[in-house]
N, C-alpha and C. Protein backbone atom coordinates (compact mmCIF):
# COMPACT_ATOMS: atom_id res chain seq x y z
N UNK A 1 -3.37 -21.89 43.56
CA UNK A 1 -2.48 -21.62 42.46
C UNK A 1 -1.31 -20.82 42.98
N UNK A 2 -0.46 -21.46 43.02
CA UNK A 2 0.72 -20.88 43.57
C UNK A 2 1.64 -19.79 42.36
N UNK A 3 2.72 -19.07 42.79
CA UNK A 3 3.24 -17.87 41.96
C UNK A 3 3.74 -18.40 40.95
N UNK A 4 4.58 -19.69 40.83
CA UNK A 4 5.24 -19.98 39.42
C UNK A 4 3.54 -20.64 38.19
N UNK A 5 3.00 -20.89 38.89
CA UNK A 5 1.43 -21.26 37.79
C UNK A 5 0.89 -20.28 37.70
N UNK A 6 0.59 -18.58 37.85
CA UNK A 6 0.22 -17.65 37.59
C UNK A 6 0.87 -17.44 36.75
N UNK A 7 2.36 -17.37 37.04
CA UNK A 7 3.11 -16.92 35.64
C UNK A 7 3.45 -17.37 34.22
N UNK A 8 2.96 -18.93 34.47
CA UNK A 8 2.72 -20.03 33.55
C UNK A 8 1.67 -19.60 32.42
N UNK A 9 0.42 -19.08 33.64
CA UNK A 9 -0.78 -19.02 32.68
C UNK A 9 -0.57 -17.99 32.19
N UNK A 10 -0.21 -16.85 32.94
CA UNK A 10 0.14 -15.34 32.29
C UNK A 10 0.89 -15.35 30.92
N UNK A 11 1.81 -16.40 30.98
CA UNK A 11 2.54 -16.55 29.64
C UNK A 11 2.03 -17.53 28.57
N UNK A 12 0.50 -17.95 28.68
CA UNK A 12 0.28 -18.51 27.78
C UNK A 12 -0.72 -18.15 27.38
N UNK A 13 -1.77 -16.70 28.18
CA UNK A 13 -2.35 -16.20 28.00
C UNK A 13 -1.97 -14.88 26.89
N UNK A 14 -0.71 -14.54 27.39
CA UNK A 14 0.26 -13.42 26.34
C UNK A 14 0.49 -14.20 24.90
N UNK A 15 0.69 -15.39 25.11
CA UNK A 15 1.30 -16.15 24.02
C UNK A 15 -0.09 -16.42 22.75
N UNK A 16 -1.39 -17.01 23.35
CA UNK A 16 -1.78 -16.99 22.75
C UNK A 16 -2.92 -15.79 22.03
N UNK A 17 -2.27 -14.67 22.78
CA UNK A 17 -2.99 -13.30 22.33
C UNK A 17 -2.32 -12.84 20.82
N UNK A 18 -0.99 -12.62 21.00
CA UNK A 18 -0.18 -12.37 20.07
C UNK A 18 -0.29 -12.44 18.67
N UNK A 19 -0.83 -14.11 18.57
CA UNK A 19 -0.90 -13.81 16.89
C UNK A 19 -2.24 -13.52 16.47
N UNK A 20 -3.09 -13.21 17.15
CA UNK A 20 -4.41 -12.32 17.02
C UNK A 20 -3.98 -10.97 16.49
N UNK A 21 -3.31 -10.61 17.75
CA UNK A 21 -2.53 -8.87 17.79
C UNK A 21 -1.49 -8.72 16.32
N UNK A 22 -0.73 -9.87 15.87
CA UNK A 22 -0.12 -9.95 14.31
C UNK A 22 -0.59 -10.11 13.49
N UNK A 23 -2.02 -10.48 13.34
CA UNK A 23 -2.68 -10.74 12.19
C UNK A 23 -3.05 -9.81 11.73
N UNK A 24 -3.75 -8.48 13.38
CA UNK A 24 -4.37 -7.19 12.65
C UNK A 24 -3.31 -6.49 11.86
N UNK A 25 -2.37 -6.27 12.04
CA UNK A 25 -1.36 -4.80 12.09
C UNK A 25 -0.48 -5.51 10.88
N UNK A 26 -0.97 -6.36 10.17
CA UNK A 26 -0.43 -6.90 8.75
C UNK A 26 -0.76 -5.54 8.17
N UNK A 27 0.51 -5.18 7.00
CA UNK A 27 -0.28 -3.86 6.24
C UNK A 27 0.35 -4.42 4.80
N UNK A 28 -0.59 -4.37 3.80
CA UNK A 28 -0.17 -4.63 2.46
C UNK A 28 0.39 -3.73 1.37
N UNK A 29 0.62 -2.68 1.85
CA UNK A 29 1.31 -1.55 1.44
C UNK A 29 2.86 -1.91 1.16
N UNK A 30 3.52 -1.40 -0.13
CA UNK A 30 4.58 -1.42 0.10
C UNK A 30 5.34 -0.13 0.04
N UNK A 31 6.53 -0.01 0.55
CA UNK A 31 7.34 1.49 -0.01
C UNK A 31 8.34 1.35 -1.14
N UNK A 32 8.59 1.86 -1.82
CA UNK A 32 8.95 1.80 -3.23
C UNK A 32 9.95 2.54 -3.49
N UNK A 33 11.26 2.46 -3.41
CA UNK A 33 12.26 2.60 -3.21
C UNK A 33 13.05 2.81 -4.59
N UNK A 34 12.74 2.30 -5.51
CA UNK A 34 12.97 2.34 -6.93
C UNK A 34 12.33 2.60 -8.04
N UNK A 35 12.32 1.79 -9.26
CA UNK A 35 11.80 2.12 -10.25
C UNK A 35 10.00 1.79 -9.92
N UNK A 36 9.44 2.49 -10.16
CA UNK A 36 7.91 2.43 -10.16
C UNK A 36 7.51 1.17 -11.01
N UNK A 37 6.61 0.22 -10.98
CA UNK A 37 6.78 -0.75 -11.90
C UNK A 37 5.04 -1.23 -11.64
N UNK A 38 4.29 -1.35 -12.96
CA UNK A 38 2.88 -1.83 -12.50
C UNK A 38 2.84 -2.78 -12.08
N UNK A 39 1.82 -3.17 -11.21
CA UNK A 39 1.49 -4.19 -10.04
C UNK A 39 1.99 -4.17 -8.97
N UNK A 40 2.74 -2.72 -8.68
CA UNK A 40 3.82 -3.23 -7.21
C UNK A 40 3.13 -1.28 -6.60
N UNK A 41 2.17 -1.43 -5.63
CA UNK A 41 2.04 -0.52 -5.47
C UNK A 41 1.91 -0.35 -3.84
N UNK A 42 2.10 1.63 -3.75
CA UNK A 42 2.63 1.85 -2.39
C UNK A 42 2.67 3.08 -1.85
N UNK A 43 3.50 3.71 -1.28
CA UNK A 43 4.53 4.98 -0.73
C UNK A 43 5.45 4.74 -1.83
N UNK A 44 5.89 6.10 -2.82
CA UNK A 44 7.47 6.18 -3.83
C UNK A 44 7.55 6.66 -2.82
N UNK A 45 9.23 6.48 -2.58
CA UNK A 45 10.19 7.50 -1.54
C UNK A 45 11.54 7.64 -2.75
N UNK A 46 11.03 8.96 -2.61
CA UNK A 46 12.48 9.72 -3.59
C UNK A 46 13.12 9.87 -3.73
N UNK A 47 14.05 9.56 -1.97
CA UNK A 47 15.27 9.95 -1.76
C UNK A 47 15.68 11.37 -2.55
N UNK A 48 16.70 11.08 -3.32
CA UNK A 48 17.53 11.90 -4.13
C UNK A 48 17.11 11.93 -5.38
N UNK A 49 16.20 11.61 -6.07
CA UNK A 49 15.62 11.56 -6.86
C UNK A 49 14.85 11.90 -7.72
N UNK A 50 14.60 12.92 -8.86
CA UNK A 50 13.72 14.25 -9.38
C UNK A 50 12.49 13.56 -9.29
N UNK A 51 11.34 14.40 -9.33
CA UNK A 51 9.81 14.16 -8.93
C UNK A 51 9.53 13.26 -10.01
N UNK A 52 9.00 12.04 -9.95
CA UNK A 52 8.34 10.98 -11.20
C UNK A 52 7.36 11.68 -12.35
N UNK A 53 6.75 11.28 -13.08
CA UNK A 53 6.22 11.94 -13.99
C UNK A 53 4.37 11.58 -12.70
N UNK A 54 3.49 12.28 -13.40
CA UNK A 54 2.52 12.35 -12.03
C UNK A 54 1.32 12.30 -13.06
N UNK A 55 0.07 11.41 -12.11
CA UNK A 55 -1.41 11.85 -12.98
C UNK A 55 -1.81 12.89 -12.90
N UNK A 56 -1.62 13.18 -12.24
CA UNK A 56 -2.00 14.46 -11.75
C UNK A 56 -1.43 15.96 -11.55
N UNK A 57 -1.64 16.88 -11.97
CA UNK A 57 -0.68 17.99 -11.84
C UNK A 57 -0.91 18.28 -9.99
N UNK A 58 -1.45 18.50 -9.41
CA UNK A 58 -1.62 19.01 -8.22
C UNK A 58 -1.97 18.06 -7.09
N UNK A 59 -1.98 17.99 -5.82
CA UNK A 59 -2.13 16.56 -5.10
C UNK A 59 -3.34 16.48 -4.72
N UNK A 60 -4.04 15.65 -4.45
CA UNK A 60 -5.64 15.14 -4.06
C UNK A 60 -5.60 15.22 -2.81
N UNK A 61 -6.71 15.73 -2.20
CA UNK A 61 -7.01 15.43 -0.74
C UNK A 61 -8.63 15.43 -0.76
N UNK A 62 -8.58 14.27 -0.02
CA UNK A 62 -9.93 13.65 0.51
C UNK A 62 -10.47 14.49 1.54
N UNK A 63 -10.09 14.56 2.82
CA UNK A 63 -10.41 14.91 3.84
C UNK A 63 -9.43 15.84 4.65
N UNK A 64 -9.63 17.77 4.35
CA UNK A 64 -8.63 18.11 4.44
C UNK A 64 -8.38 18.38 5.85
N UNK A 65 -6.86 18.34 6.39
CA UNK A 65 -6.86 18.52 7.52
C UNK A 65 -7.06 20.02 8.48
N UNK A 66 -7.71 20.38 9.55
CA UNK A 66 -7.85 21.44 10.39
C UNK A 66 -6.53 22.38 10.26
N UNK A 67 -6.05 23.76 9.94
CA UNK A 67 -5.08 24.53 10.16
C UNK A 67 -4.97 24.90 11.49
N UNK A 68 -4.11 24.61 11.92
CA UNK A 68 -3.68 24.66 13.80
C UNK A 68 -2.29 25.32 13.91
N UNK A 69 -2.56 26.59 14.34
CA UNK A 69 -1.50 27.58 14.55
C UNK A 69 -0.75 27.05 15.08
N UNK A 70 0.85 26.88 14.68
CA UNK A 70 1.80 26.40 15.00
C UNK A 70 2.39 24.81 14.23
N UNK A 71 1.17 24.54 13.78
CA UNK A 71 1.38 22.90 13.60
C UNK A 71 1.44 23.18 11.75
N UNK A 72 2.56 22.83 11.48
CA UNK A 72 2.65 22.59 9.98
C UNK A 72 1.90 21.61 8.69
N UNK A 73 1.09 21.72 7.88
CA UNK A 73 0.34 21.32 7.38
C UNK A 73 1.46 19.78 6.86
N UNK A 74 0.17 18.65 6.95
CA UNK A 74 0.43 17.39 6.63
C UNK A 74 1.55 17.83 5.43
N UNK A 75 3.15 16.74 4.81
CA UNK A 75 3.23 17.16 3.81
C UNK A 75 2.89 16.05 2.70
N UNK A 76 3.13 16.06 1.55
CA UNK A 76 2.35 15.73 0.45
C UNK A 76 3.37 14.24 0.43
N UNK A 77 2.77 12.77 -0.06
CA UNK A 77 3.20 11.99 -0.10
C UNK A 77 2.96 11.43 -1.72
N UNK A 78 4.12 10.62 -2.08
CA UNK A 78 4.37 10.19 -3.60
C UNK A 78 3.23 8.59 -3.18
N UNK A 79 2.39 8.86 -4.17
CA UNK A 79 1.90 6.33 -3.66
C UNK A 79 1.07 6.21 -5.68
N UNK A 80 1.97 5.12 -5.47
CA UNK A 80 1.51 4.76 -6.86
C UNK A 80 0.84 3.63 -6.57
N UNK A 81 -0.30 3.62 -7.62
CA UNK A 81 -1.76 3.26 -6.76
C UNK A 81 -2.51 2.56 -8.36
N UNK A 82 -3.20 1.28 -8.66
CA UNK A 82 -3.41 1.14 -9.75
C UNK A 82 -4.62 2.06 -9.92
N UNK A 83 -4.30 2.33 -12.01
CA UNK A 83 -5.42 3.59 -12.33
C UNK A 83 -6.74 3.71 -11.77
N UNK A 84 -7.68 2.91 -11.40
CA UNK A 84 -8.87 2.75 -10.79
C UNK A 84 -9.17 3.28 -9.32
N UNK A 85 -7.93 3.01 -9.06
CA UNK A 85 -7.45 3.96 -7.21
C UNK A 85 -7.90 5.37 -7.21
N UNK A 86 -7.03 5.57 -7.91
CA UNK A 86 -6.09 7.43 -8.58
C UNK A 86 -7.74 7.95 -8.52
N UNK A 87 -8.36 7.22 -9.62
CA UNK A 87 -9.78 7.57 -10.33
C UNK A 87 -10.90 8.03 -9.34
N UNK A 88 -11.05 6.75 -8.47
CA UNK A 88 -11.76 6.84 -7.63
C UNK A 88 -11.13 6.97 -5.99
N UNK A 89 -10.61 7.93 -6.06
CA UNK A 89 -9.24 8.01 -4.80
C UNK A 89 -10.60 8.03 -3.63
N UNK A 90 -11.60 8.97 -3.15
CA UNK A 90 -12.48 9.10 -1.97
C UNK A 90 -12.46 7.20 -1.62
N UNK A 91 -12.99 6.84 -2.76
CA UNK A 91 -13.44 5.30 -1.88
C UNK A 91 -12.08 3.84 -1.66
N UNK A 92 -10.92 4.45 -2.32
CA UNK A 92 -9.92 3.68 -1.77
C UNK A 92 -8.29 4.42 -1.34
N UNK A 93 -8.99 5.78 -0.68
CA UNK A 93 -7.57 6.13 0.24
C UNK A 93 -7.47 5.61 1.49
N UNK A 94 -8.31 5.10 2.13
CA UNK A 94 -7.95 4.14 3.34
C UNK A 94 -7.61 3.18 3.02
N UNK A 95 -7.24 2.70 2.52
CA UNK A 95 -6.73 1.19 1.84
C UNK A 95 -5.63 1.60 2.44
N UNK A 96 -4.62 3.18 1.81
CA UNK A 96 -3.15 3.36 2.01
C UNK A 96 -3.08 4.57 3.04
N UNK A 97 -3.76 4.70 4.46
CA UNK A 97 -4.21 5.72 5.42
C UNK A 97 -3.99 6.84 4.83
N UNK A 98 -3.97 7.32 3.94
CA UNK A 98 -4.25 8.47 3.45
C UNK A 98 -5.25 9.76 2.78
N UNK A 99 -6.39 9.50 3.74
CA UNK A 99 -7.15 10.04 3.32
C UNK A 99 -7.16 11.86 3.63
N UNK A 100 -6.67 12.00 5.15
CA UNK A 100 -6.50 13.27 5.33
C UNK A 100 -4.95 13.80 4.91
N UNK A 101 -4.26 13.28 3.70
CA UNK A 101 -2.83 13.95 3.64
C UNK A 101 -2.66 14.21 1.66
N UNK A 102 -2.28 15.03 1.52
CA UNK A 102 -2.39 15.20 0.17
C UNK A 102 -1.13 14.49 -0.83
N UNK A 103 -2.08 13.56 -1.83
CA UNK A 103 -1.65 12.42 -2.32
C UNK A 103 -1.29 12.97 -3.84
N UNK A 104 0.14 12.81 -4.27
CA UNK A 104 0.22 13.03 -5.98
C UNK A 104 0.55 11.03 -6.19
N UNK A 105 -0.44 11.07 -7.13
CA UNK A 105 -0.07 9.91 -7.96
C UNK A 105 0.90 9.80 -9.15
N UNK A 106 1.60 8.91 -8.51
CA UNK A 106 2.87 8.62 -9.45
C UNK A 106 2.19 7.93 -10.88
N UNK A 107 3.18 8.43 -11.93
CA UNK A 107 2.08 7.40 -13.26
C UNK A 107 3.32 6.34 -13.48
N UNK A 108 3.10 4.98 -14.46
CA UNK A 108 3.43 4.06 -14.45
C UNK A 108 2.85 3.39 -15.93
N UNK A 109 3.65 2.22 -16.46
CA UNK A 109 2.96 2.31 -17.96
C UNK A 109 1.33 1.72 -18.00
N UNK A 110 0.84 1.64 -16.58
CA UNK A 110 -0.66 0.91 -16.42
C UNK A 110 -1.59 1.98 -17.11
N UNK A 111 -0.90 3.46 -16.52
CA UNK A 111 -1.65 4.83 -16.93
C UNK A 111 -1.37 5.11 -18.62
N UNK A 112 -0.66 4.61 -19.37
CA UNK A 112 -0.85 4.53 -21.08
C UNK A 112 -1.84 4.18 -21.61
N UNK A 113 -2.52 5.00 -22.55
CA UNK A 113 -3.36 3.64 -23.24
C UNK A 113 -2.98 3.13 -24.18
N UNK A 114 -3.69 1.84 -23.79
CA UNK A 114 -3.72 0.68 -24.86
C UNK A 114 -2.76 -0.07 -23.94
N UNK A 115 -2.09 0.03 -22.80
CA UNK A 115 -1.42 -0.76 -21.81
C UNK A 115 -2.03 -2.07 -21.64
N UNK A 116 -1.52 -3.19 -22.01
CA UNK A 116 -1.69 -4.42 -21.12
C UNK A 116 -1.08 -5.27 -20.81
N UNK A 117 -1.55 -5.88 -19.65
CA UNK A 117 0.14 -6.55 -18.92
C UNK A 117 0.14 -7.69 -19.62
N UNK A 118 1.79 -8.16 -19.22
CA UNK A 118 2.12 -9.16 -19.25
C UNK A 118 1.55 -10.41 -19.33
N UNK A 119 1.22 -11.26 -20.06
CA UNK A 119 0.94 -12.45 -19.11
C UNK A 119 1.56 -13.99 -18.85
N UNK A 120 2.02 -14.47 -18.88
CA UNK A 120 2.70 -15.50 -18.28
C UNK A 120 2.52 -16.82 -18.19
N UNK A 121 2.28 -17.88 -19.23
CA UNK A 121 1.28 -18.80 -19.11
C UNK A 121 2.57 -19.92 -18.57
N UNK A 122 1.99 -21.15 -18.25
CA UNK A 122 2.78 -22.16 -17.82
C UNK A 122 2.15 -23.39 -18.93
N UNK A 123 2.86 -23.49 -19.83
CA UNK A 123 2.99 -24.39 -20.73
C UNK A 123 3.34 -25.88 -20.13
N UNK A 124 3.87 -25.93 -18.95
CA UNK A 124 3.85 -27.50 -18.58
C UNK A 124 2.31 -27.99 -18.20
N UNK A 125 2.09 -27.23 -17.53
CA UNK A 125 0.58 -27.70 -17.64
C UNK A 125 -0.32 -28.02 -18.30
N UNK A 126 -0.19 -27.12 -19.09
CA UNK A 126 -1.33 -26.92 -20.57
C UNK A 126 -0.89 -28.15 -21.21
N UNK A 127 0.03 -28.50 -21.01
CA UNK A 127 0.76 -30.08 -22.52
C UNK A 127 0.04 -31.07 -21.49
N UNK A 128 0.81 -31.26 -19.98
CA UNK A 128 -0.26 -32.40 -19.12
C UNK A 128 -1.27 -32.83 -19.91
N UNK A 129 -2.10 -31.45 -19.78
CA UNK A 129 -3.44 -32.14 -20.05
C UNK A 129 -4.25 -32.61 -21.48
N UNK A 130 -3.69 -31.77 -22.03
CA UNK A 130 -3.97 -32.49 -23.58
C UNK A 130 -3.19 -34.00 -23.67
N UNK A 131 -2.54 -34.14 -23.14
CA UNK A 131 -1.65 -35.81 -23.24
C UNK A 131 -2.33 -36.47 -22.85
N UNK A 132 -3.50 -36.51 -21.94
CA UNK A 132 -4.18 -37.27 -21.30
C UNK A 132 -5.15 -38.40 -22.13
């Protein structure tokens, strides 16, 4: 095997590693840049922006982090999270790596009661089939 077929295989060995290596590091998280809106959940980033209204008065932490002289404590991150999250935050803050950083939940009209969404039917379909 001469030097240009090492580098052949080398590059098809890289090539077909890759979308293994893209499939993991998919993250379904989004950051939320605007209006908070149910079903779209994430990181709020505030920019310039006064603090959202919150479930919570004070922030949650799961797993708190070690105090290490010199090193400034994690700071607190905004993630609007559907109500069932918030509720049961221990068993789905790894979902959004946040288990060791202290989390205020943003509220949203999911957190109202008597809230229910939208729903959206597709009427072309539904006629299809009764025509039948």
């Amino acid at each position: 095997m001469g030097l240009r077929d090492s580098a052949v295989l080398a590059a098809l060995v890289i090539a077909a590693a890759v979308p293994g290596a893209r499939a993991q590091s998919v993250s379904f998280n989004a950051t939320i840049t605007g209006e908070v809106a149910p079903g779209v959940y994430g990181q709020v980033v505030l920019g310039n922006r006064p603090p959202p209204s919150l479930v919570y008065a004070q922030p949650v932490i799961v797993q708190p982090v070690p105090v290490v002289v010199g090193v400034p404590p994690p700071q607190p991150i905004y993630l609007h999270v559907p109500p069932g999250h918030a509720k049961n935050w221990r068993k789905h803050c790894h979902e959004y790596h946040a288990c060791d950083r202290p989390v205020y939940f943003v509220k949203s009209a999911e957190y109202e009661p008597g809230y229910r969404p939208e729903r959206h039917e597709d009427h072309g379909h539904h006629d299809e089939e009764h025509s039948r």
